[in-house]
PDB file of N, CA and C in Angstrom:
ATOM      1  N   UNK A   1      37.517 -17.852 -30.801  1.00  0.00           N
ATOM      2  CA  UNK A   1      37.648 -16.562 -30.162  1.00  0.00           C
ATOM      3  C   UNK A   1      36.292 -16.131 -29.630  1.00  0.00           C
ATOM      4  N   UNK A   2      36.736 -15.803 -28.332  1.00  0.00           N
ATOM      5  CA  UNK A   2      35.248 -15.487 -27.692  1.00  0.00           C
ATOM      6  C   UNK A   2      34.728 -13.493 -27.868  1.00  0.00           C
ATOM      7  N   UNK A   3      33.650 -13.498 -28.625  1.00  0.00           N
ATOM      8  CA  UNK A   3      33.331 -12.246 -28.938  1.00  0.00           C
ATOM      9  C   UNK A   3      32.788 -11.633 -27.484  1.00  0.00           C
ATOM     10  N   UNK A   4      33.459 -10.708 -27.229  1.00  0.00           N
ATOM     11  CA  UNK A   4      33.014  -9.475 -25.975  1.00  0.00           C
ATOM     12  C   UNK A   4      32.167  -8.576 -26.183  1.00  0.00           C
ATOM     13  N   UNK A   5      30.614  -8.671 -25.949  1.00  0.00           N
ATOM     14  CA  UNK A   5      29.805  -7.588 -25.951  1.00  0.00           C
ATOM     15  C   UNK A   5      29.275  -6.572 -24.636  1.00  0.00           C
ATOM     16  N   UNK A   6      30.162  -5.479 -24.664  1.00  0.00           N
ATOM     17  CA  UNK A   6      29.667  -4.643 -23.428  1.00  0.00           C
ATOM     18  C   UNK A   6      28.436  -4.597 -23.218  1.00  0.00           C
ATOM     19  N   UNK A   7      27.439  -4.597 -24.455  1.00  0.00           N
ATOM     20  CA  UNK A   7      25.644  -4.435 -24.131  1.00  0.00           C
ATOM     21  C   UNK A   7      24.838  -5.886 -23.046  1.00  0.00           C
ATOM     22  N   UNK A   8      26.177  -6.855 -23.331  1.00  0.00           N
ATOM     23  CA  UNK A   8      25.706  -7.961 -22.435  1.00  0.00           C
ATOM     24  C   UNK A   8      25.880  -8.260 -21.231  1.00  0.00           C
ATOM     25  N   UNK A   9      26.606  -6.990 -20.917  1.00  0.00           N
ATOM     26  CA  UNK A   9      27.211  -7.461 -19.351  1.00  0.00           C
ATOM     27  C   UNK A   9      26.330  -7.624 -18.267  1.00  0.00           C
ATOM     28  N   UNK A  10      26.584  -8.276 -17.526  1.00  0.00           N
ATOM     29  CA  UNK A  10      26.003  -8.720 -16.630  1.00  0.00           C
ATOM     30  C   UNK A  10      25.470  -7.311 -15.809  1.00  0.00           C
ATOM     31  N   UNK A  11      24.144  -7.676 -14.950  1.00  0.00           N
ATOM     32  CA  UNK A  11      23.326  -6.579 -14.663  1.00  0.00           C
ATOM     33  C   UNK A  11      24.024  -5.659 -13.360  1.00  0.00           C
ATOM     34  N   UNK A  12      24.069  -4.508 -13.221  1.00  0.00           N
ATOM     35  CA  UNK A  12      24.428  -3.746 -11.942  1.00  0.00           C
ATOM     36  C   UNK A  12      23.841  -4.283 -10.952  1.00  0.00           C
ATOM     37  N   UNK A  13      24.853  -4.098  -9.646  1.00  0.00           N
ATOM     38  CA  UNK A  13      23.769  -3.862  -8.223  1.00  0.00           C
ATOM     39  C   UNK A  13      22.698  -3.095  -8.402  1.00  0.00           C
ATOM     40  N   UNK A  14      22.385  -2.371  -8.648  1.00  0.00           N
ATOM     41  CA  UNK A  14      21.420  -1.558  -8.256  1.00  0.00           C
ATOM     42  C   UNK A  14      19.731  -2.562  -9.213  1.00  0.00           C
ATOM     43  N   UNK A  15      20.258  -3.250 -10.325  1.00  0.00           N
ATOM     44  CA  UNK A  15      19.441  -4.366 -11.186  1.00  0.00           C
ATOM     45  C   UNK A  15      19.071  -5.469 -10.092  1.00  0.00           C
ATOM     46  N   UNK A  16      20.103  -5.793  -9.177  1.00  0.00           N
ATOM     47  CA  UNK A  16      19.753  -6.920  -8.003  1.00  0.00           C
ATOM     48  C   UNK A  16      18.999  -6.540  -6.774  1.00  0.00           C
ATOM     49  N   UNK A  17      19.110  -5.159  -6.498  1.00  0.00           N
ATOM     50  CA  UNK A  17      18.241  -4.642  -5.372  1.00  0.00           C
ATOM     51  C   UNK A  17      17.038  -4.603  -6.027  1.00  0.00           C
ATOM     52  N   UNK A  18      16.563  -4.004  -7.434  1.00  0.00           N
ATOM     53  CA  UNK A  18      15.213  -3.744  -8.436  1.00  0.00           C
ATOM     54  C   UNK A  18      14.345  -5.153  -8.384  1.00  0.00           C
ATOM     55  N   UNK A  19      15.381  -6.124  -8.562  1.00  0.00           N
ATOM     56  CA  UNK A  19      14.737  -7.257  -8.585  1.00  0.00           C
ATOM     57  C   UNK A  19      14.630  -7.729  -7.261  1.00  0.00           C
ATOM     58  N   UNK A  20      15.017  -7.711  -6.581  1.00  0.00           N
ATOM     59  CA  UNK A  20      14.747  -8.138  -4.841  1.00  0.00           C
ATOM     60  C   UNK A  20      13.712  -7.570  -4.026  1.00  0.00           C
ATOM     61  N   UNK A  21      13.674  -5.853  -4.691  1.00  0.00           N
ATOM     62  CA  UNK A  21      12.225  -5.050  -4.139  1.00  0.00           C
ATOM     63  C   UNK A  21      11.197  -6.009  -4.977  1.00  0.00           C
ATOM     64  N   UNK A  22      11.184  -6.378  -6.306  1.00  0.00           N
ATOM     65  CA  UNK A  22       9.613  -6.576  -7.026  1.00  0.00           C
ATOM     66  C   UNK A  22       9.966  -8.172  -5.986  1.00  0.00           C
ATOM     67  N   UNK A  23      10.948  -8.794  -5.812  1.00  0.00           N
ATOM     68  CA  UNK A  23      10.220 -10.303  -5.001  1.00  0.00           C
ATOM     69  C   UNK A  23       9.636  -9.860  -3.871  1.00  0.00           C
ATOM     70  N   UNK A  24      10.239  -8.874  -2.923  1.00  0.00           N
ATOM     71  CA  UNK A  24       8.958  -8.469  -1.997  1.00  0.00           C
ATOM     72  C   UNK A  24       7.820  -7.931  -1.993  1.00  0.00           C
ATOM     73  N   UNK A  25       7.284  -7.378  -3.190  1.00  0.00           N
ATOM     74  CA  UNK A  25       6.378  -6.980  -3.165  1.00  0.00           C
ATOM     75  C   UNK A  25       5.408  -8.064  -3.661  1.00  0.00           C
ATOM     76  N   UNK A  26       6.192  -9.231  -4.274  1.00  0.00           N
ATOM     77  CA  UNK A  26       5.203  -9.957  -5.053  1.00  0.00           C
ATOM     78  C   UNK A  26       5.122 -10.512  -3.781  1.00  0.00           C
ATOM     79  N   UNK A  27       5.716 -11.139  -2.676  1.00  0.00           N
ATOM     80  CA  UNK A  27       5.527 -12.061  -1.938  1.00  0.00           C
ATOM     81  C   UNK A  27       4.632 -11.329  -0.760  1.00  0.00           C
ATOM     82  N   UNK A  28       4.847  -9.912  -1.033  1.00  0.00           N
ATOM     83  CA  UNK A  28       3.396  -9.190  -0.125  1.00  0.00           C
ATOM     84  C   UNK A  28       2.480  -9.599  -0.235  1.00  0.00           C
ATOM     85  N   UNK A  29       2.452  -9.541  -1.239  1.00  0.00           N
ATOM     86  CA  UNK A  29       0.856  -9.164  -2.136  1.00  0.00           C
ATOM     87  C   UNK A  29       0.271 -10.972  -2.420  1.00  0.00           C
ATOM     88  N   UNK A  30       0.880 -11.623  -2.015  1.00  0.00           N
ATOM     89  CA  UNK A  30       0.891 -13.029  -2.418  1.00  0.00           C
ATOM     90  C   UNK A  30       0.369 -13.563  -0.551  1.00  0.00           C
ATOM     91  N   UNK A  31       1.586 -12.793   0.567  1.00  0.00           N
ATOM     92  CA  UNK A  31       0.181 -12.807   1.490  1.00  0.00           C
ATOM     93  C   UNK A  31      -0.791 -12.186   1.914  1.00  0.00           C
ATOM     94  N   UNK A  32      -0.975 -11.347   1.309  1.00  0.00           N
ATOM     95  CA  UNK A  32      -1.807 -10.840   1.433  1.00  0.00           C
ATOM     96  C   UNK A  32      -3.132 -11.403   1.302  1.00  0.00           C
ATOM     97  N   UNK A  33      -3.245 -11.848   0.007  1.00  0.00           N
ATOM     98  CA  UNK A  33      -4.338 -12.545  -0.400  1.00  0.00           C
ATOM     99  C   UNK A  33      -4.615 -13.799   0.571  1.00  0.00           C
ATOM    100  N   UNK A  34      -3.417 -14.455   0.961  1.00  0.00           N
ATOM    101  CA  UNK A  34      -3.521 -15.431   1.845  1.00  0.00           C
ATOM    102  C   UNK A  34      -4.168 -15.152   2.930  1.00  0.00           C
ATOM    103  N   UNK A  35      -4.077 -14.119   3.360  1.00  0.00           N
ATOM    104  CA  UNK A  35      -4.911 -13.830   4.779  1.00  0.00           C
ATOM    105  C   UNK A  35      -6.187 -13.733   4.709  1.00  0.00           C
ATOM    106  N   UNK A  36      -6.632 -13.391   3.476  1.00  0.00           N
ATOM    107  CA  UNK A  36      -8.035 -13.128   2.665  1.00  0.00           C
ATOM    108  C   UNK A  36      -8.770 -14.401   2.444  1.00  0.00           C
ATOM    109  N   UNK A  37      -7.882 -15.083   2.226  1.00  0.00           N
ATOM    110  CA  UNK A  37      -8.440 -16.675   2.015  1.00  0.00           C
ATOM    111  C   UNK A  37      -8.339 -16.992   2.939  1.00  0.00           C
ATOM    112  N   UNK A  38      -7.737 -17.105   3.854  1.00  0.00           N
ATOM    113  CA  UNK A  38      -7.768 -18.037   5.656  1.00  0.00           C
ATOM    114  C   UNK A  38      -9.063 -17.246   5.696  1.00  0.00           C
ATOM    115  N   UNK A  39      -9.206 -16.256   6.406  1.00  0.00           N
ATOM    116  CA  UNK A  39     -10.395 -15.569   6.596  1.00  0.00           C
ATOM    117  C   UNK A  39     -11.902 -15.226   5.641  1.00  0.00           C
ATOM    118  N   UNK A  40     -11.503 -15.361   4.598  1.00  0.00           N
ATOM    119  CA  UNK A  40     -13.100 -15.079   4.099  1.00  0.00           C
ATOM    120  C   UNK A  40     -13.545 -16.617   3.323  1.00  0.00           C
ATOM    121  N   UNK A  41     -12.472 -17.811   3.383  1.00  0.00           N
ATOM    122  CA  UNK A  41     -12.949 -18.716   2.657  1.00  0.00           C
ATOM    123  C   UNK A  41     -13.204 -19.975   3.751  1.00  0.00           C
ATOM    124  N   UNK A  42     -11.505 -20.398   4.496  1.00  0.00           N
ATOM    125  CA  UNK A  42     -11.159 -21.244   4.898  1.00  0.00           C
ATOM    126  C   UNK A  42     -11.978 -21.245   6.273  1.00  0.00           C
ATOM    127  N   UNK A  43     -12.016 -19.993   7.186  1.00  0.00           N
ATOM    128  CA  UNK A  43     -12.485 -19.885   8.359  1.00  0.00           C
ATOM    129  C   UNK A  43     -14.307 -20.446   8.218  1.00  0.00           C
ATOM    130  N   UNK A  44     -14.997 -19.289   7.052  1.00  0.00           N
ATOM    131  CA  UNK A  44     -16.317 -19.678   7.420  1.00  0.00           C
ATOM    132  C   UNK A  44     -16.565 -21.510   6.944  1.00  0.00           C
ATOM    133  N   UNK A  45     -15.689 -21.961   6.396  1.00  0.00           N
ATOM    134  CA  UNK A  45     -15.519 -23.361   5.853  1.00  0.00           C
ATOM    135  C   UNK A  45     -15.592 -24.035   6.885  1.00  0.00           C
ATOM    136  N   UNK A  46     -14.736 -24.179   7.853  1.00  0.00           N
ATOM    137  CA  UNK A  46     -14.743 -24.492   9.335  1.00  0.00           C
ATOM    138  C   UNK A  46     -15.470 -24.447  10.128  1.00  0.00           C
ATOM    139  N   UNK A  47     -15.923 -23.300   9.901  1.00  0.00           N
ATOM    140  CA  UNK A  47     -17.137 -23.119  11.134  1.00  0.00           C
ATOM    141  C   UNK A  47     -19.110 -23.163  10.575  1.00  0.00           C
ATOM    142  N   UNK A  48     -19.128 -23.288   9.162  1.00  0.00           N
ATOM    143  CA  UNK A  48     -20.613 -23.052   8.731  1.00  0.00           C
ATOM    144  C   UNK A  48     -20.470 -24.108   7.922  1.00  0.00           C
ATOM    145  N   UNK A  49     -19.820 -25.090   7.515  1.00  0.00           N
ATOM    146  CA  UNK A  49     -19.559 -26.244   6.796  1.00  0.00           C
ATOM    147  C   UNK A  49     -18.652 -27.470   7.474  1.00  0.00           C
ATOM    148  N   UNK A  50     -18.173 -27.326   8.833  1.00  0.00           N
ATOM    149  CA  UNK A  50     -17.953 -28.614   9.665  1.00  0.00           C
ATOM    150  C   UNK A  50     -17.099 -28.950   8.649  1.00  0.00           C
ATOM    151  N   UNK A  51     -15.712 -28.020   8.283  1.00  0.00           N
ATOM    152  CA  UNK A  51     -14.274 -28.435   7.691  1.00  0.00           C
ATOM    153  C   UNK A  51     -12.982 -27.424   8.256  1.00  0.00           C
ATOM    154  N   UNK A  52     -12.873 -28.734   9.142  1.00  0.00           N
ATOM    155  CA  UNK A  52     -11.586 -27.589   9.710  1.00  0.00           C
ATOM    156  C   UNK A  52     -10.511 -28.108   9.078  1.00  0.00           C
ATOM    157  N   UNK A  53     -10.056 -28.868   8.318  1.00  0.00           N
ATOM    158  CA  UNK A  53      -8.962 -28.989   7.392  1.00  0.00           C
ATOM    159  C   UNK A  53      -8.748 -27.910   6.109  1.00  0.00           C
ATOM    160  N   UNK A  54     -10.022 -27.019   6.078  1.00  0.00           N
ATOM    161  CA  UNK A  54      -9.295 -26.054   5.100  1.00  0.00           C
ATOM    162  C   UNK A  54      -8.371 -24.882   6.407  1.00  0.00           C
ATOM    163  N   UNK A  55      -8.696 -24.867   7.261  1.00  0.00           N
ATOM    164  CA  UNK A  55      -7.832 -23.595   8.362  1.00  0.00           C
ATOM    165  C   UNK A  55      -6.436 -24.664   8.347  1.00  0.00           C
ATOM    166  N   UNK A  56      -6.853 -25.676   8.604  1.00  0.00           N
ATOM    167  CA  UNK A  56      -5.603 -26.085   8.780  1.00  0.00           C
ATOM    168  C   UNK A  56      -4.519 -25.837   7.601  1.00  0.00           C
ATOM    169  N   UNK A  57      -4.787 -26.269   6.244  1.00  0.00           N
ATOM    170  CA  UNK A  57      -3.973 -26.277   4.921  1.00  0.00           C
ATOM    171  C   UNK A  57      -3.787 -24.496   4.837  1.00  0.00           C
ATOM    172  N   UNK A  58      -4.689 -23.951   4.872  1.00  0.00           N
ATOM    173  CA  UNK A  58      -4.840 -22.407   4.244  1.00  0.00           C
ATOM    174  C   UNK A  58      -4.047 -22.000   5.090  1.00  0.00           C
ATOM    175  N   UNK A  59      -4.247 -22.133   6.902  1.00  0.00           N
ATOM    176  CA  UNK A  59      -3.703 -21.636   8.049  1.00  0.00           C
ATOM    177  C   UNK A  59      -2.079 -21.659   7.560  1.00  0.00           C
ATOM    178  N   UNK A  60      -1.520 -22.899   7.366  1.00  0.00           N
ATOM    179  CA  UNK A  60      -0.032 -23.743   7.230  1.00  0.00           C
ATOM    180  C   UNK A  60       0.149 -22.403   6.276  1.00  0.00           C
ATOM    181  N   UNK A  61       0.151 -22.768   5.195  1.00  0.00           N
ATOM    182  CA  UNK A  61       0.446 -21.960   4.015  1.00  0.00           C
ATOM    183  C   UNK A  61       0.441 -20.518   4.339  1.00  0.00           C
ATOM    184  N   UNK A  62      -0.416 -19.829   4.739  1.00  0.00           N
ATOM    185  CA  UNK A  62      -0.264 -18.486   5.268  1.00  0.00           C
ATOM    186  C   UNK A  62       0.556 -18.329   6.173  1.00  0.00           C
ATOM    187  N   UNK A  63       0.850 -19.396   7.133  1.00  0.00           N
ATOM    188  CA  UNK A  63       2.082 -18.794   8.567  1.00  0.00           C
ATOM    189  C   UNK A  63       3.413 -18.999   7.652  1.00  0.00           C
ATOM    190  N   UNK A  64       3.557 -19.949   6.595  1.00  0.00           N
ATOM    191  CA  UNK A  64       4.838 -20.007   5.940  1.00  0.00           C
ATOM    192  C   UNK A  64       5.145 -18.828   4.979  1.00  0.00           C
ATOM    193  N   UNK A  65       3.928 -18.298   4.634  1.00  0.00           N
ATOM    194  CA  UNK A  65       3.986 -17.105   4.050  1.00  0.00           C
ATOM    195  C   UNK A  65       4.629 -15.862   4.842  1.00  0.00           C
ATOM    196  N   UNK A  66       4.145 -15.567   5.691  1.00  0.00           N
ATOM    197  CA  UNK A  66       4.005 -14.632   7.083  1.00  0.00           C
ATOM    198  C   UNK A  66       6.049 -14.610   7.349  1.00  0.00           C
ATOM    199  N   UNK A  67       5.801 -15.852   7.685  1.00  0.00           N
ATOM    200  CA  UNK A  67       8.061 -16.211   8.285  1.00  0.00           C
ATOM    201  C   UNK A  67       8.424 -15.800   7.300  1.00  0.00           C
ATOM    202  N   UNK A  68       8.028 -16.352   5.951  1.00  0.00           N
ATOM    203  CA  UNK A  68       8.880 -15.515   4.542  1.00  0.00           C
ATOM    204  C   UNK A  68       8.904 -14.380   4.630  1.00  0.00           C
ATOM    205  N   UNK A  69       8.109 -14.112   4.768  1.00  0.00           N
ATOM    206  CA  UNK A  69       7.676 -12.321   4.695  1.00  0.00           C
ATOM    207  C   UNK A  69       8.774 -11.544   5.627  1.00  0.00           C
ATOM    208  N   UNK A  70       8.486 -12.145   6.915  1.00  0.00           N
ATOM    209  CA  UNK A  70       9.400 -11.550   8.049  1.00  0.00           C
ATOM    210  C   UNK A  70      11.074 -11.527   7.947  1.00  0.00           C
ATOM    211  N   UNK A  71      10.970 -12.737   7.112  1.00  0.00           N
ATOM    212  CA  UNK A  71      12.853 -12.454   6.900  1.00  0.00           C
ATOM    213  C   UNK A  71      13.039 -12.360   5.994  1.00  0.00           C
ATOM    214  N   UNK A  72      11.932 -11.900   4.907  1.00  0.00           N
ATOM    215  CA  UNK A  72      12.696 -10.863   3.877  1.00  0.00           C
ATOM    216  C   UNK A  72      12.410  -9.667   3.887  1.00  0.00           C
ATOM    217  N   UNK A  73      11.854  -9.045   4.818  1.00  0.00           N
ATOM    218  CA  UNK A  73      11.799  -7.812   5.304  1.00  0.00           C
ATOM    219  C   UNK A  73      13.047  -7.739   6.382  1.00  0.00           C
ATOM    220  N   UNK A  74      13.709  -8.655   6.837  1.00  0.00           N
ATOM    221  CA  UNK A  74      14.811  -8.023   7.717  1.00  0.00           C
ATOM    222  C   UNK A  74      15.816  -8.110   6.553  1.00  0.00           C
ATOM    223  N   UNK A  75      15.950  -9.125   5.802  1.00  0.00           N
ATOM    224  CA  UNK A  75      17.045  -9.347   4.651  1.00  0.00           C
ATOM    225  C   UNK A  75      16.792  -7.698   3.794  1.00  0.00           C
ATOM    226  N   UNK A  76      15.956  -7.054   3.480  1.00  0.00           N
ATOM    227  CA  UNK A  76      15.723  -5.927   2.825  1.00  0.00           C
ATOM    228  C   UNK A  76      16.487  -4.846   3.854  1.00  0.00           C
ATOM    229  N   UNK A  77      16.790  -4.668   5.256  1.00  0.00           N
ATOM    230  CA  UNK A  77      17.378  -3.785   5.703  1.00  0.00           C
ATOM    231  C   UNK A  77      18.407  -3.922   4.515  1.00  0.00           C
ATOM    232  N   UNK A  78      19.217  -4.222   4.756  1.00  0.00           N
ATOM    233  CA  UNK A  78      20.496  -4.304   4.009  1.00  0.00           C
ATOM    234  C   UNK A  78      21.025  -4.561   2.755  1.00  0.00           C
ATOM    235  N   UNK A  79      20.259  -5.643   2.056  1.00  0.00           N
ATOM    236  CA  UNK A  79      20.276  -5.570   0.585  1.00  0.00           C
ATOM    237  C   UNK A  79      19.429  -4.627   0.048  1.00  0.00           C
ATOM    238  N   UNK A  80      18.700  -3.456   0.497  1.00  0.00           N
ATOM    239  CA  UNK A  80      18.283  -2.414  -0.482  1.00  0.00           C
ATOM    240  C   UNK A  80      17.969  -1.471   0.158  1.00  0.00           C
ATOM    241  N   UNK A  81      18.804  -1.044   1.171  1.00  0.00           N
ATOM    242  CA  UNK A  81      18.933   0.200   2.386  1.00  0.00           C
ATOM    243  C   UNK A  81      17.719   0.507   3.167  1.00  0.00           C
ATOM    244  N   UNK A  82      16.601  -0.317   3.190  1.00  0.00           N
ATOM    245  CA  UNK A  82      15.369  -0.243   3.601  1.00  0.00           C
ATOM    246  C   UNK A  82      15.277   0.125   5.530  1.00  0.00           C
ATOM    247  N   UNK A  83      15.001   1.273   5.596  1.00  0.00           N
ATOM    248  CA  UNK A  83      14.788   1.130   6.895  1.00  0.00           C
ATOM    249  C   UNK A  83      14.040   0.386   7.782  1.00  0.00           C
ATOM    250  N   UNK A  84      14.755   0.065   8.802  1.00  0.00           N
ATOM    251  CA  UNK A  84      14.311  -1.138   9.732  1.00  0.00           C
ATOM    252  C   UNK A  84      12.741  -0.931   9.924  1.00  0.00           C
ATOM    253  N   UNK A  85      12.038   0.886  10.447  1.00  0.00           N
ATOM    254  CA  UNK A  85      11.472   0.924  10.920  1.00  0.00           C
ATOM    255  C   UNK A  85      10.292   0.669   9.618  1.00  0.00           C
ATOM    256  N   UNK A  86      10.697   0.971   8.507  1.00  0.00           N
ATOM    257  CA  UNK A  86       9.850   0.492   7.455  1.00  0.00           C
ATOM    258  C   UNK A  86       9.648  -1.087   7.299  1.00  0.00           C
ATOM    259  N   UNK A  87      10.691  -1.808   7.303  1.00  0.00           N
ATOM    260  CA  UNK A  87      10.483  -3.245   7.677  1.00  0.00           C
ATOM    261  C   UNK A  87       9.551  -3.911   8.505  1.00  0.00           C
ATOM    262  N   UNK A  88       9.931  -3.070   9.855  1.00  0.00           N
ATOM    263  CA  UNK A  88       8.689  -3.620  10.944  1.00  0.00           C
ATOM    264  C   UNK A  88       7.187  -3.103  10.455  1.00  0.00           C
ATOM    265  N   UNK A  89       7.111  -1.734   9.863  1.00  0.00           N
ATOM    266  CA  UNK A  89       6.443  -1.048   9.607  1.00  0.00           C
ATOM    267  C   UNK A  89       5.128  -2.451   8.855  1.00  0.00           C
ATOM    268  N   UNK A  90       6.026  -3.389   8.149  1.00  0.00           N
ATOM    269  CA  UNK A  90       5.820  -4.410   6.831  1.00  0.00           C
ATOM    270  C   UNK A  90       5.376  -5.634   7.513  1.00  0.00           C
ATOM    271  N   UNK A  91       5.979  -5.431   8.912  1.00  0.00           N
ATOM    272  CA  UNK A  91       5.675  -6.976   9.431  1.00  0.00           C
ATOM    273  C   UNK A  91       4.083  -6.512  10.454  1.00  0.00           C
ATOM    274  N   UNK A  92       4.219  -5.368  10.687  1.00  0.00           N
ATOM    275  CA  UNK A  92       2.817  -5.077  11.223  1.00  0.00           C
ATOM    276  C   UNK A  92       1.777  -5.383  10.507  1.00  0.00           C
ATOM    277  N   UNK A  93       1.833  -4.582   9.233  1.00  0.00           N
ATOM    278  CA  UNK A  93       0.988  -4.105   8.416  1.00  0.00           C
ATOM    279  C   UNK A  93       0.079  -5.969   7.894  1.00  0.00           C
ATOM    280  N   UNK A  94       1.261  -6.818   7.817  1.00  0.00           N
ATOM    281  CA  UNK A  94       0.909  -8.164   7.429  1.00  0.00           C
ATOM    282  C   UNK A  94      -0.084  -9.025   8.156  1.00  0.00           C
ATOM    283  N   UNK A  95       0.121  -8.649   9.417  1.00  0.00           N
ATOM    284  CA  UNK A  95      -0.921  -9.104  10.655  1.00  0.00           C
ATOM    285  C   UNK A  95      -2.452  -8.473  10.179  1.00  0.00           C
ATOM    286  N   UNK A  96      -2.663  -7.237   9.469  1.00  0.00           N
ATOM    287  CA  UNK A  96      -3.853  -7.035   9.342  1.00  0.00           C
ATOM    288  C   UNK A  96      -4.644  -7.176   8.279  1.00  0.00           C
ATOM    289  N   UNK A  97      -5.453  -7.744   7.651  1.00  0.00           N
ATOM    290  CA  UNK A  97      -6.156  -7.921   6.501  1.00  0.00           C
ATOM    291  C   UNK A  97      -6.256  -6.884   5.218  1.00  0.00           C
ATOM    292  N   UNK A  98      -5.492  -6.650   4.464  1.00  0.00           N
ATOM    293  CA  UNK A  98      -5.653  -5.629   3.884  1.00  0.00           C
ATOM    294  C   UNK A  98      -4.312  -4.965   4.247  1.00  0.00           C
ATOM    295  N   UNK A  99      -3.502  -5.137   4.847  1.00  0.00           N
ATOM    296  CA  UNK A  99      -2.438  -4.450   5.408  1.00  0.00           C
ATOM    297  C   UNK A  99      -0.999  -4.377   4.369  1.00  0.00           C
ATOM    298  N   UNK A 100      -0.784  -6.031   3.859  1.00  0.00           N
ATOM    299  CA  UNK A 100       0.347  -5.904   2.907  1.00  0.00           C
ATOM    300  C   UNK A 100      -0.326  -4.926   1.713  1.00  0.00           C
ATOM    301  N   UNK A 101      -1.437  -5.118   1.456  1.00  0.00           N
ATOM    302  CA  UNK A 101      -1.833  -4.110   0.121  1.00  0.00           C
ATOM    303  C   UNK A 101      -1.436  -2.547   0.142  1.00  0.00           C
ATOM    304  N   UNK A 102      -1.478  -2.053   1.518  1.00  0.00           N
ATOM    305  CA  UNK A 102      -1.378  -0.935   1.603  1.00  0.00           C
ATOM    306  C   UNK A 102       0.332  -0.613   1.832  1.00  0.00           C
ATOM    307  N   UNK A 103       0.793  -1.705   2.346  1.00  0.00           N
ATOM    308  CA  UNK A 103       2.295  -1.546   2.635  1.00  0.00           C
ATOM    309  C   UNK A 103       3.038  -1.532   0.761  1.00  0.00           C
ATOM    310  N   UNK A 104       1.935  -2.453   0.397  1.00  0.00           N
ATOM    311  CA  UNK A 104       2.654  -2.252  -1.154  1.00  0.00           C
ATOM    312  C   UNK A 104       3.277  -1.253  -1.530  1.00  0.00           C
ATOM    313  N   UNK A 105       2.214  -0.322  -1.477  1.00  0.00           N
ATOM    314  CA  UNK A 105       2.641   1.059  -1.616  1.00  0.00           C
ATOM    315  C   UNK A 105       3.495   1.989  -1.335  1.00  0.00           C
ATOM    316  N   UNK A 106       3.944   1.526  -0.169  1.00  0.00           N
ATOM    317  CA  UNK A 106       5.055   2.017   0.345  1.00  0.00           C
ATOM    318  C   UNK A 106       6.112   1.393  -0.468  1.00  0.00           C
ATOM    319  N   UNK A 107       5.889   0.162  -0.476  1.00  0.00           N
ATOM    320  CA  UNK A 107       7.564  -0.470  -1.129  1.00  0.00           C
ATOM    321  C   UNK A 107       7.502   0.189  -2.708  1.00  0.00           C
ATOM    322  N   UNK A 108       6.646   0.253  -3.624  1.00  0.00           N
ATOM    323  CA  UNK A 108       6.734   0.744  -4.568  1.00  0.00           C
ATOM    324  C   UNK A 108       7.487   2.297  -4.844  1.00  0.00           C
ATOM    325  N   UNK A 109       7.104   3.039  -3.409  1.00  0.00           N
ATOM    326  CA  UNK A 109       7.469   4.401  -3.495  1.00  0.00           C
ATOM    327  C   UNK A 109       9.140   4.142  -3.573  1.00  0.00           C
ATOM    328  N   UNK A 110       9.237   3.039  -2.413  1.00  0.00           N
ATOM    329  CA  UNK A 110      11.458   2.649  -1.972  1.00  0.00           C
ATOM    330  C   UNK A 110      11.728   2.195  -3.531  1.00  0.00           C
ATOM    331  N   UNK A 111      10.735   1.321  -4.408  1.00  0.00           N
ATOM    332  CA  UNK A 111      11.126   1.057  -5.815  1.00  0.00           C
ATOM    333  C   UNK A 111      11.620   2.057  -6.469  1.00  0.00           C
ATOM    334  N   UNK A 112      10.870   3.606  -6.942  1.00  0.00           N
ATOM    335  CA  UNK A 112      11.313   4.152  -7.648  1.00  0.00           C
ATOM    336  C   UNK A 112      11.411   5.165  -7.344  1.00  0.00           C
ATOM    337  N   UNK A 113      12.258   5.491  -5.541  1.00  0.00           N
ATOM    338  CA  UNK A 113      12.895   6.395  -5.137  1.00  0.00           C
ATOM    339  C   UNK A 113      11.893   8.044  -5.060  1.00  0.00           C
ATOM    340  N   UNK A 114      10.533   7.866  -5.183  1.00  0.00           N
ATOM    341  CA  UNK A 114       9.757   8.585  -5.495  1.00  0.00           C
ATOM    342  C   UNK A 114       8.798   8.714  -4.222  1.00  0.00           C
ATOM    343  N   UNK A 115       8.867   9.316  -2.986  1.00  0.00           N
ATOM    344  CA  UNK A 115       8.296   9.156  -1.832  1.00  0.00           C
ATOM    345  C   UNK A 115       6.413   9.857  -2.447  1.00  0.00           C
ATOM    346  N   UNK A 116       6.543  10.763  -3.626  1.00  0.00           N
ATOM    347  CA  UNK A 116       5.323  11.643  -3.802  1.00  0.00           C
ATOM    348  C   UNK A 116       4.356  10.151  -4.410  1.00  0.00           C
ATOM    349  N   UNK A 117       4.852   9.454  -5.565  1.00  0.00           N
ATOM    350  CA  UNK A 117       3.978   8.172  -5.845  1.00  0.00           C
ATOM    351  C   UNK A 117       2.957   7.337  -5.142  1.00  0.00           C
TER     352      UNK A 117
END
């Protein structure tokens, strides 16, 4: 006989959107840093140390970062009511150095429904 525990049930929607905001924010913040490293490691590597295979590896890895980024910011319209213009808002912000860090913030506020945070 299989014992039924209500405390185990499987998690709400609203548990799958919670967890879908923290993967975007981790994957912000994940390029973020990437852009930090193309630019403050990989670039002067290239150009003051005659290695352009770190732009190349760092470069790769950051544009695959970047496409992730971009379609899970359109996938967030809809799995967690995120407005579009906040989305784009996300894909701007990524282009600039320092930009997902600050967009963090924003997604944290859509986390806990708290625009004053």
């Amino acid at each position: 006989m299989v014992d039924s525990n209500p405390d185990q049930a499987s998690p709400p929607a609203a548990n799958a959107g919670a967890g879908f905001l923290k993967a975007l924010r981790t994957l912000s913040v994940v390029e973020g840093v990437s852009t930090l490293v193309l630019f403050g490691i990989a670039m002067p590597l290239k150009y003051m140390a005659d290695m352009p295979m770190a732009v190349r590896i760092v470069g790769s890895l950051h544009g695959f970062l970047f496409v992730g980024l971009a379609l899970m910011l359109g996938a967030a319209v809809s799995r967690v009511s995120m407005p579009k213009s906040m989305a784009v808002l996300g894909i701007v912000a990524a282009i600039f150095p320092f930009g997902p860090f600050w967009f963090d913030s924003r997604l944290r506020q859509l986390e806990t429904g708290n625009p004053d945070s």
